[in-house]
N, C-alpha and C. Protein backbone atom coordinates (compact mmCIF):
# COMPACT_ATOMS: atom_id res chain seq x y z
N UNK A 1 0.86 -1.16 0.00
CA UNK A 1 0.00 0.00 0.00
C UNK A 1 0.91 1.23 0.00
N UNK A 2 0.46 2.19 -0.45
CA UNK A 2 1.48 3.35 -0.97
C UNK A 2 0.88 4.55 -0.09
N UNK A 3 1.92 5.69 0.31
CA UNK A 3 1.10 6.93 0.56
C UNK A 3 -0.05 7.39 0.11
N UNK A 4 -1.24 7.70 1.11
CA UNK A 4 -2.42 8.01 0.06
C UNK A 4 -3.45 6.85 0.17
N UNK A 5 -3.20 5.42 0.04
CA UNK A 5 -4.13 4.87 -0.04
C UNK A 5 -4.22 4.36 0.86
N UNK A 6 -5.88 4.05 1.16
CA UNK A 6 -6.34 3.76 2.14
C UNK A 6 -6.71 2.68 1.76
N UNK A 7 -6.78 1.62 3.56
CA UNK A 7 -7.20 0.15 3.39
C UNK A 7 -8.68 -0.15 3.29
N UNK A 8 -8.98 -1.05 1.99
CA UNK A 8 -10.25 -1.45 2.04
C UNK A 8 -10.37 -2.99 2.70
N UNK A 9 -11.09 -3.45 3.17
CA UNK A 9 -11.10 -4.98 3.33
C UNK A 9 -12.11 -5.70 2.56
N UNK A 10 -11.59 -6.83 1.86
CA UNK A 10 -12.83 -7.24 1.05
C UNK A 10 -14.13 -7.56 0.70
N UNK A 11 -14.41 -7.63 -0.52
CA UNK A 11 -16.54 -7.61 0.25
C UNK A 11 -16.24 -9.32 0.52
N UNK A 12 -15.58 -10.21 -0.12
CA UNK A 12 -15.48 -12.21 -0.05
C UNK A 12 -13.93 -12.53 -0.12
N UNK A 13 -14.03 -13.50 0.34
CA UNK A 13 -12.99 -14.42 0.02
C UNK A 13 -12.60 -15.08 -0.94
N UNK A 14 -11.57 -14.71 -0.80
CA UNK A 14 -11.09 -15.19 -3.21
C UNK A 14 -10.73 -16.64 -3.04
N UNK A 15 -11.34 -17.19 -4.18
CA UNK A 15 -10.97 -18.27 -4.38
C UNK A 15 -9.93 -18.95 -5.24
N UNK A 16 -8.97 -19.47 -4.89
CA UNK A 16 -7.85 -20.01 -5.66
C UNK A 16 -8.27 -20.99 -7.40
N UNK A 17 -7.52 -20.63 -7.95
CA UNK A 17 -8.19 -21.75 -8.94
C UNK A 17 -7.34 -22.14 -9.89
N UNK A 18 -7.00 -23.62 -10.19
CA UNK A 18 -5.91 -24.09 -10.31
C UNK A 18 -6.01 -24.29 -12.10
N UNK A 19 -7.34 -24.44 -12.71
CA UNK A 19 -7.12 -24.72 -13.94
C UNK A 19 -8.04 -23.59 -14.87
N UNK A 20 -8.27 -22.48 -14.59
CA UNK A 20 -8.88 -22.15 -15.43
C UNK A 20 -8.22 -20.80 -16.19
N UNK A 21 -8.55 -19.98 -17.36
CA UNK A 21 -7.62 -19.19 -17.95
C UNK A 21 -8.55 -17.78 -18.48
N UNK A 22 -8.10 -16.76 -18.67
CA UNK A 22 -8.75 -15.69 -18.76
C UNK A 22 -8.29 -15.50 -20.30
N UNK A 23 -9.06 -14.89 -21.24
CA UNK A 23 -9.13 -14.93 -22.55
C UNK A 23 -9.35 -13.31 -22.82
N UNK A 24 -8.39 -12.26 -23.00
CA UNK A 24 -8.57 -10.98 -23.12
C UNK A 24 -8.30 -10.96 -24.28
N UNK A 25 -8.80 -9.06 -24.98
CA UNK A 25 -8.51 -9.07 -26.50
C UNK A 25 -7.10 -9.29 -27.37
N UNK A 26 -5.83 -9.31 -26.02
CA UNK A 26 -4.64 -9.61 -26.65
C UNK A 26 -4.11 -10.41 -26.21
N UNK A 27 -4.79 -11.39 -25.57
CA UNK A 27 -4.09 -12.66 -25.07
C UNK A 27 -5.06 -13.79 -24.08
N UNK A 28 -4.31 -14.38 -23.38
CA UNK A 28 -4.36 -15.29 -22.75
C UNK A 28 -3.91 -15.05 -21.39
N UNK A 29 -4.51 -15.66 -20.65
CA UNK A 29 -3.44 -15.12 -18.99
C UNK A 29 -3.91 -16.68 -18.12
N UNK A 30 -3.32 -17.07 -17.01
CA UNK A 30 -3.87 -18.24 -15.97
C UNK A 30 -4.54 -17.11 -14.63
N UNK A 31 -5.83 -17.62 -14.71
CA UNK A 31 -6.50 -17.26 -13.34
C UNK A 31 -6.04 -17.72 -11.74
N UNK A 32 -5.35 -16.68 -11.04
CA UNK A 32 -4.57 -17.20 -10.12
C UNK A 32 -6.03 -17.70 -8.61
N UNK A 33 -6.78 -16.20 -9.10
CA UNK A 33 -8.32 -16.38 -8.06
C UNK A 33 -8.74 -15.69 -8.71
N UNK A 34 -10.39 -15.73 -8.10
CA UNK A 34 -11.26 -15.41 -8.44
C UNK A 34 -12.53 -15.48 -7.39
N UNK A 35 -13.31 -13.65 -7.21
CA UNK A 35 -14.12 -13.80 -6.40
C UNK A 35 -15.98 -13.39 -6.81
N UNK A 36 -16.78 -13.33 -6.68
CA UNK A 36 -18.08 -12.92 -7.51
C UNK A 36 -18.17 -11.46 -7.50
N UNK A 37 -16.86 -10.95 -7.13
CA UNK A 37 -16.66 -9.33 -7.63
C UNK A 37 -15.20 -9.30 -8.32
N UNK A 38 -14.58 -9.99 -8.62
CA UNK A 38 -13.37 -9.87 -9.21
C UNK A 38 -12.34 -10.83 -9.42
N UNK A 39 -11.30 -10.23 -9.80
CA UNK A 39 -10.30 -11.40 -9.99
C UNK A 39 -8.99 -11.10 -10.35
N UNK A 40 -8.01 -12.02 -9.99
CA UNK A 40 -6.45 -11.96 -10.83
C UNK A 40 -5.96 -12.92 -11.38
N UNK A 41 -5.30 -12.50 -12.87
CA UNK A 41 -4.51 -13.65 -13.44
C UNK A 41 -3.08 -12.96 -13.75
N UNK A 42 -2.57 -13.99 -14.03
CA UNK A 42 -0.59 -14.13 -14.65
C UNK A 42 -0.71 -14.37 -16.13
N UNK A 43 -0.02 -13.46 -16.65
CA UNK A 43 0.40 -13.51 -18.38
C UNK A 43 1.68 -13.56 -18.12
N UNK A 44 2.13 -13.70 -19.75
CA UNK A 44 3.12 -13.65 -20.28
C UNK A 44 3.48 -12.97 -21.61
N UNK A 45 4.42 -12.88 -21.10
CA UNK A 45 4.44 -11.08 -22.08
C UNK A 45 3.95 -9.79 -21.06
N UNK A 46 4.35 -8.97 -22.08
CA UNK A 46 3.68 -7.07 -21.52
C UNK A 46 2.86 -6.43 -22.10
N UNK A 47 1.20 -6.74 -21.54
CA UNK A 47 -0.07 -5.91 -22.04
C UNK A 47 0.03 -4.56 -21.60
N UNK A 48 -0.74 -3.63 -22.58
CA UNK A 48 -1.01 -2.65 -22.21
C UNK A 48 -2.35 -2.63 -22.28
N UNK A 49 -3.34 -2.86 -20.74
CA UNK A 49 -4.80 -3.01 -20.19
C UNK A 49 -4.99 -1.77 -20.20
N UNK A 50 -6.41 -1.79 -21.18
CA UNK A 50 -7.24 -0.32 -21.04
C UNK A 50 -7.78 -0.82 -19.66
N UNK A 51 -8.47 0.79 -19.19
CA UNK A 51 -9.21 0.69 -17.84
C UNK A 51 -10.21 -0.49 -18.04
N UNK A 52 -10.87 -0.32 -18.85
CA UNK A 52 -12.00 -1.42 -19.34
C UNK A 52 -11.65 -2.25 -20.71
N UNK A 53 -12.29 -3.43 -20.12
CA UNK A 53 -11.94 -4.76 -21.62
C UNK A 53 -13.16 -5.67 -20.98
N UNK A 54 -13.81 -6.52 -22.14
CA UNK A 54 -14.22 -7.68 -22.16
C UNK A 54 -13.56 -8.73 -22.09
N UNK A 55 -13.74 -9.61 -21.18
CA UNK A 55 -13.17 -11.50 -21.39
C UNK A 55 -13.79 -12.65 -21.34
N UNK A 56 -13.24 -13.72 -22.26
CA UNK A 56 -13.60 -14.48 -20.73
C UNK A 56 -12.98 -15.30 -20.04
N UNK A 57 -13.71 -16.47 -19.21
CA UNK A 57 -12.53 -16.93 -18.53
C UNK A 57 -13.46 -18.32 -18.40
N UNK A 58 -12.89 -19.76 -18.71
CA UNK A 58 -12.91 -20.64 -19.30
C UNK A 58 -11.93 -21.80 -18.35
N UNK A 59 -12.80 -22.89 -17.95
CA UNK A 59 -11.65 -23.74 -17.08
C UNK A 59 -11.85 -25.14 -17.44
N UNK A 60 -10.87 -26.04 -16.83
CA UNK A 60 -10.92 -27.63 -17.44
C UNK A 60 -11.71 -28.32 -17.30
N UNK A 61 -12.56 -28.01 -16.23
CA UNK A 61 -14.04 -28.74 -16.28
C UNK A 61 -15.30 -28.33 -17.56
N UNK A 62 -14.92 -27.20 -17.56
CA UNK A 62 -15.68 -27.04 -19.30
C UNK A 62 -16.39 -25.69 -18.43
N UNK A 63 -16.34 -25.20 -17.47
CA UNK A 63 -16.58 -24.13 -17.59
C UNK A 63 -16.53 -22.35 -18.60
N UNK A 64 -17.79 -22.16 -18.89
CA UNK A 64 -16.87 -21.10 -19.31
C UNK A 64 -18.08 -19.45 -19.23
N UNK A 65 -17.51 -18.74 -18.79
CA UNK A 65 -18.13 -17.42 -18.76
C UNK A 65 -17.49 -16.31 -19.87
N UNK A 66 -18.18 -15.72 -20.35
CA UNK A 66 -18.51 -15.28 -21.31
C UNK A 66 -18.63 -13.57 -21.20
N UNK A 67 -18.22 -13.23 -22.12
CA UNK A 67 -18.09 -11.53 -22.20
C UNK A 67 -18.16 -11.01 -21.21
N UNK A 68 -17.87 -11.30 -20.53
CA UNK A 68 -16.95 -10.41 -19.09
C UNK A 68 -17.38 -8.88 -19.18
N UNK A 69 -17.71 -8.14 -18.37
CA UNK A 69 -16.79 -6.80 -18.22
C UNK A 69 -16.16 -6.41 -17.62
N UNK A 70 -14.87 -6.22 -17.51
CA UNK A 70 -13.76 -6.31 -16.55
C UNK A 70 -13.22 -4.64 -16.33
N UNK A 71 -12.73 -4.34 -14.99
CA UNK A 71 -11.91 -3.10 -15.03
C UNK A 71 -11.06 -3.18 -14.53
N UNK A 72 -9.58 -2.55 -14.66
CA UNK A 72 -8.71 -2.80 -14.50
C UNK A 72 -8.74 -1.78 -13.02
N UNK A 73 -7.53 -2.51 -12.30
CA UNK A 73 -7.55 -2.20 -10.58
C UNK A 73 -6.08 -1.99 -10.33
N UNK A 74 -5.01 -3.18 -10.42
CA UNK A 74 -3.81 -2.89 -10.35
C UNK A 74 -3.30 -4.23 -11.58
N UNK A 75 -1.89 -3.46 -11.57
CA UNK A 75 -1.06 -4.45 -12.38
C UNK A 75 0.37 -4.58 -11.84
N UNK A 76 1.02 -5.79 -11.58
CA UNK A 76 2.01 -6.24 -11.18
C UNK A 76 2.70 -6.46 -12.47
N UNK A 77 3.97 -5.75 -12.59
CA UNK A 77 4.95 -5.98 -13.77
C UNK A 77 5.78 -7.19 -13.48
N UNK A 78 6.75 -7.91 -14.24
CA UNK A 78 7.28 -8.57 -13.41
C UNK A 78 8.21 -8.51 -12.09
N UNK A 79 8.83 -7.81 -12.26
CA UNK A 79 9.81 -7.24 -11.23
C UNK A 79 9.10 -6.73 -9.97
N UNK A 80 7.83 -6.77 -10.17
CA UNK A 80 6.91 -5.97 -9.22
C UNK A 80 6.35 -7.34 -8.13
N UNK A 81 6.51 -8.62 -8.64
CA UNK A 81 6.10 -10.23 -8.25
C UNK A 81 7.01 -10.52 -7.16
N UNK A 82 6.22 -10.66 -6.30
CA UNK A 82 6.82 -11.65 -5.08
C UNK A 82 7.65 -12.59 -5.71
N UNK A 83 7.46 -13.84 -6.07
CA UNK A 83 8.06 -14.62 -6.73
C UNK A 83 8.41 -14.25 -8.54
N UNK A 84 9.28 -13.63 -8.83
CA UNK A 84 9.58 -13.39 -10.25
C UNK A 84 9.43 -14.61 -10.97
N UNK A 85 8.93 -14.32 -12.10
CA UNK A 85 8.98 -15.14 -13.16
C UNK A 85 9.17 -14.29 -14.31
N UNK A 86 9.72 -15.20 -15.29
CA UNK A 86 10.09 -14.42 -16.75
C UNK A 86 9.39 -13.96 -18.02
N UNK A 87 9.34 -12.27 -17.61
CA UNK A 87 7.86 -11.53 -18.45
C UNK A 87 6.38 -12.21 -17.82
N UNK A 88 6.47 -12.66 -16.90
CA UNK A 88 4.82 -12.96 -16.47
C UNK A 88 4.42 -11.30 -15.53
N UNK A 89 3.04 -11.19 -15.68
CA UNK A 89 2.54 -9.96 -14.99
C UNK A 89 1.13 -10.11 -14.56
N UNK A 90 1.04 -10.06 -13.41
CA UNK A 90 -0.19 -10.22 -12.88
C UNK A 90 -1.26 -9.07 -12.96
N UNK A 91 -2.30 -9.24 -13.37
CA UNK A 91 -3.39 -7.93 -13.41
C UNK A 91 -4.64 -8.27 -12.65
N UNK A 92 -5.08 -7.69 -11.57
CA UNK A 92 -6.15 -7.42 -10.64
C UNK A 92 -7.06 -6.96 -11.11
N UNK A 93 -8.35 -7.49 -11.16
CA UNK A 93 -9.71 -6.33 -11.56
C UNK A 93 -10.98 -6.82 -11.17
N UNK A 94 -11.55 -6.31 -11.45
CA UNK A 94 -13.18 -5.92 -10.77
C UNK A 94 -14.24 -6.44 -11.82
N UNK A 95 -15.26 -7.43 -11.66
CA UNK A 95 -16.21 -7.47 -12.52
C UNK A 95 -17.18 -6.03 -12.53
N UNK A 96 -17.84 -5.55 -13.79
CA UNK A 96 -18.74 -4.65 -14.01
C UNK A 96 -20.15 -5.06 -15.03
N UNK A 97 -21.07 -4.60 -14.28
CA UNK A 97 -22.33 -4.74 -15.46
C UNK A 97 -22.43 -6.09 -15.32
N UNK A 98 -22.34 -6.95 -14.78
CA UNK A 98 -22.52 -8.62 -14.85
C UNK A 98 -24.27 -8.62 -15.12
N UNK A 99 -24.56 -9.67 -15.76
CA UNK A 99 -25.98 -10.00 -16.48
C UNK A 99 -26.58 -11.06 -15.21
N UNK A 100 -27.61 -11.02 -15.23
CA UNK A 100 -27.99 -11.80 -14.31
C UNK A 100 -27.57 -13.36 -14.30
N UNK A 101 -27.54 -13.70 -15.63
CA UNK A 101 -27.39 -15.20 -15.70
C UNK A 101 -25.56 -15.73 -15.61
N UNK A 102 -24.58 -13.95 -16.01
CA UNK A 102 -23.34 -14.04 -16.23
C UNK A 102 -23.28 -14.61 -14.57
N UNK A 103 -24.14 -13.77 -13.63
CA UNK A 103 -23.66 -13.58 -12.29
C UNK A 103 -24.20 -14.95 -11.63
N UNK A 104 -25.20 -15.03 -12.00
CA UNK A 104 -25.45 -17.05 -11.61
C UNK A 104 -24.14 -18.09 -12.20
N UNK A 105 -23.96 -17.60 -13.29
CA UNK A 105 -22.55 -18.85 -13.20
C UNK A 105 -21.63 -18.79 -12.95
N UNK A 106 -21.27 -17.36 -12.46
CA UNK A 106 -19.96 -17.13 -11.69
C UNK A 106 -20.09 -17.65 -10.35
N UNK A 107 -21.36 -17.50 -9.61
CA UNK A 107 -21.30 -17.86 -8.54
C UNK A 107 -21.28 -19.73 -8.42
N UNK A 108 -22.05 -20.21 -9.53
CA UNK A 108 -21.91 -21.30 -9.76
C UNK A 108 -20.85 -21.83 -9.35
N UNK A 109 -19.70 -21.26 -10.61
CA UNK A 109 -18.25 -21.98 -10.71
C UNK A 109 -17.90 -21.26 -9.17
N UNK A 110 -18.09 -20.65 -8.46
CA UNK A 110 -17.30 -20.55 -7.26
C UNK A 110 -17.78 -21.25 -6.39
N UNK A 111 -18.76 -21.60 -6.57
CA UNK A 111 -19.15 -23.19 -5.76
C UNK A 111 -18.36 -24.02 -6.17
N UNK A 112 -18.49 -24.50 -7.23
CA UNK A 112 -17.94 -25.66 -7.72
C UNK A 112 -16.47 -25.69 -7.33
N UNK A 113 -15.73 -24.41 -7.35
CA UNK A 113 -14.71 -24.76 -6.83
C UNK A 113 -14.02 -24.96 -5.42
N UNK A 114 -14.85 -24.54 -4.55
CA UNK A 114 -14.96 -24.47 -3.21
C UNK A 114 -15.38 -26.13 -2.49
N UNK A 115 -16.20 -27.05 -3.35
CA UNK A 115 -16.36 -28.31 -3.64
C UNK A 115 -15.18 -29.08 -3.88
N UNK A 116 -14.39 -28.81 -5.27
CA UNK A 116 -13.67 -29.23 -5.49
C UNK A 116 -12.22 -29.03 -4.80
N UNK A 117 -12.79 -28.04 -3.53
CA UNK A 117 -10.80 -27.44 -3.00
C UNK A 117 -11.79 -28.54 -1.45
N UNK A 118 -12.72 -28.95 -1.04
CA UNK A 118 -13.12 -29.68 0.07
C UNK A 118 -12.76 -30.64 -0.16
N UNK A 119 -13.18 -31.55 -1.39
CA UNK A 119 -12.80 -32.43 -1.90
C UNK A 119 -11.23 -33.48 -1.79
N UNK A 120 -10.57 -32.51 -2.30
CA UNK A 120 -9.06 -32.79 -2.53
C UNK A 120 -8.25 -32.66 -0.60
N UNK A 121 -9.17 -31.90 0.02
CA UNK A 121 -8.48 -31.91 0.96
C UNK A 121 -8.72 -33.57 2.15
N UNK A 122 -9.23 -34.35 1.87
CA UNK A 122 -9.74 -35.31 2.01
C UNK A 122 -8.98 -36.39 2.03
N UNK A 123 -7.95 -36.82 3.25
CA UNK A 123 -7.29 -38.11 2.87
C UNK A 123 -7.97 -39.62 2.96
N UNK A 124 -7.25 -40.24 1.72
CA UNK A 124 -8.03 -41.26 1.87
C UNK A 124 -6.93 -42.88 2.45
């Protein structure tokens, strides 16, 4: 946090998510989380994110959500990464305008994955 800004605390708890990928107009990125107000993924390469873009974001169970409206919040360059990696950059943002049915399957898939993170924790 930098001079100036002040702490918000979140409206939920983000959910981790191990296979699914965000589909923007110049690329591809891996969804690191994701919450029913927002989200972050890791690219590769160096975008230049307008404030606003459409996506979507698409995972191995066959999920997939659809025209997004996304706004951009922060962006991690690489050098800016806790753990560096080479040209990867993380970008933070905010869902906007979600459709009623966009916002039922987001919440969906955040069930489903909250299932699937109970699941795995489960020794057998």
């Amino acid at each position: 946090m930098t001079a100036g800004q002040e702490f918000k605390p979140r409206k939920c708890r983000r959910q981790l998510v191990d296979h699914g990928i965000a589909v923007f107009p110049d690329g591809i990125g891996q969804i690191i989380n994701l919450t029913e107000y927002g989200f972050s993924f890791k690219c590769f390469g160096e975008y230049d994110f307008p404030d606003e873009w459409h996506m979507e974001i698409y995972d191995a169970a066959g999920i997939s959500l659809e025209e997004l409206s996304a706004k951009k919040v922060w962006i991690k360059n690489p050098e800016q990464r806790a753990v560096p990696a080479p040209a990867a950059m993380e970008v933070g943002g905010e869902f906007a305008d979600l459709s009623r049915n966009q916002k039922t399957k987001l919440v969906a898939y955040l069930k489903q994955l909250e299932e699937d993170k109970s699941y795995s924790d489960i020794d057998f």
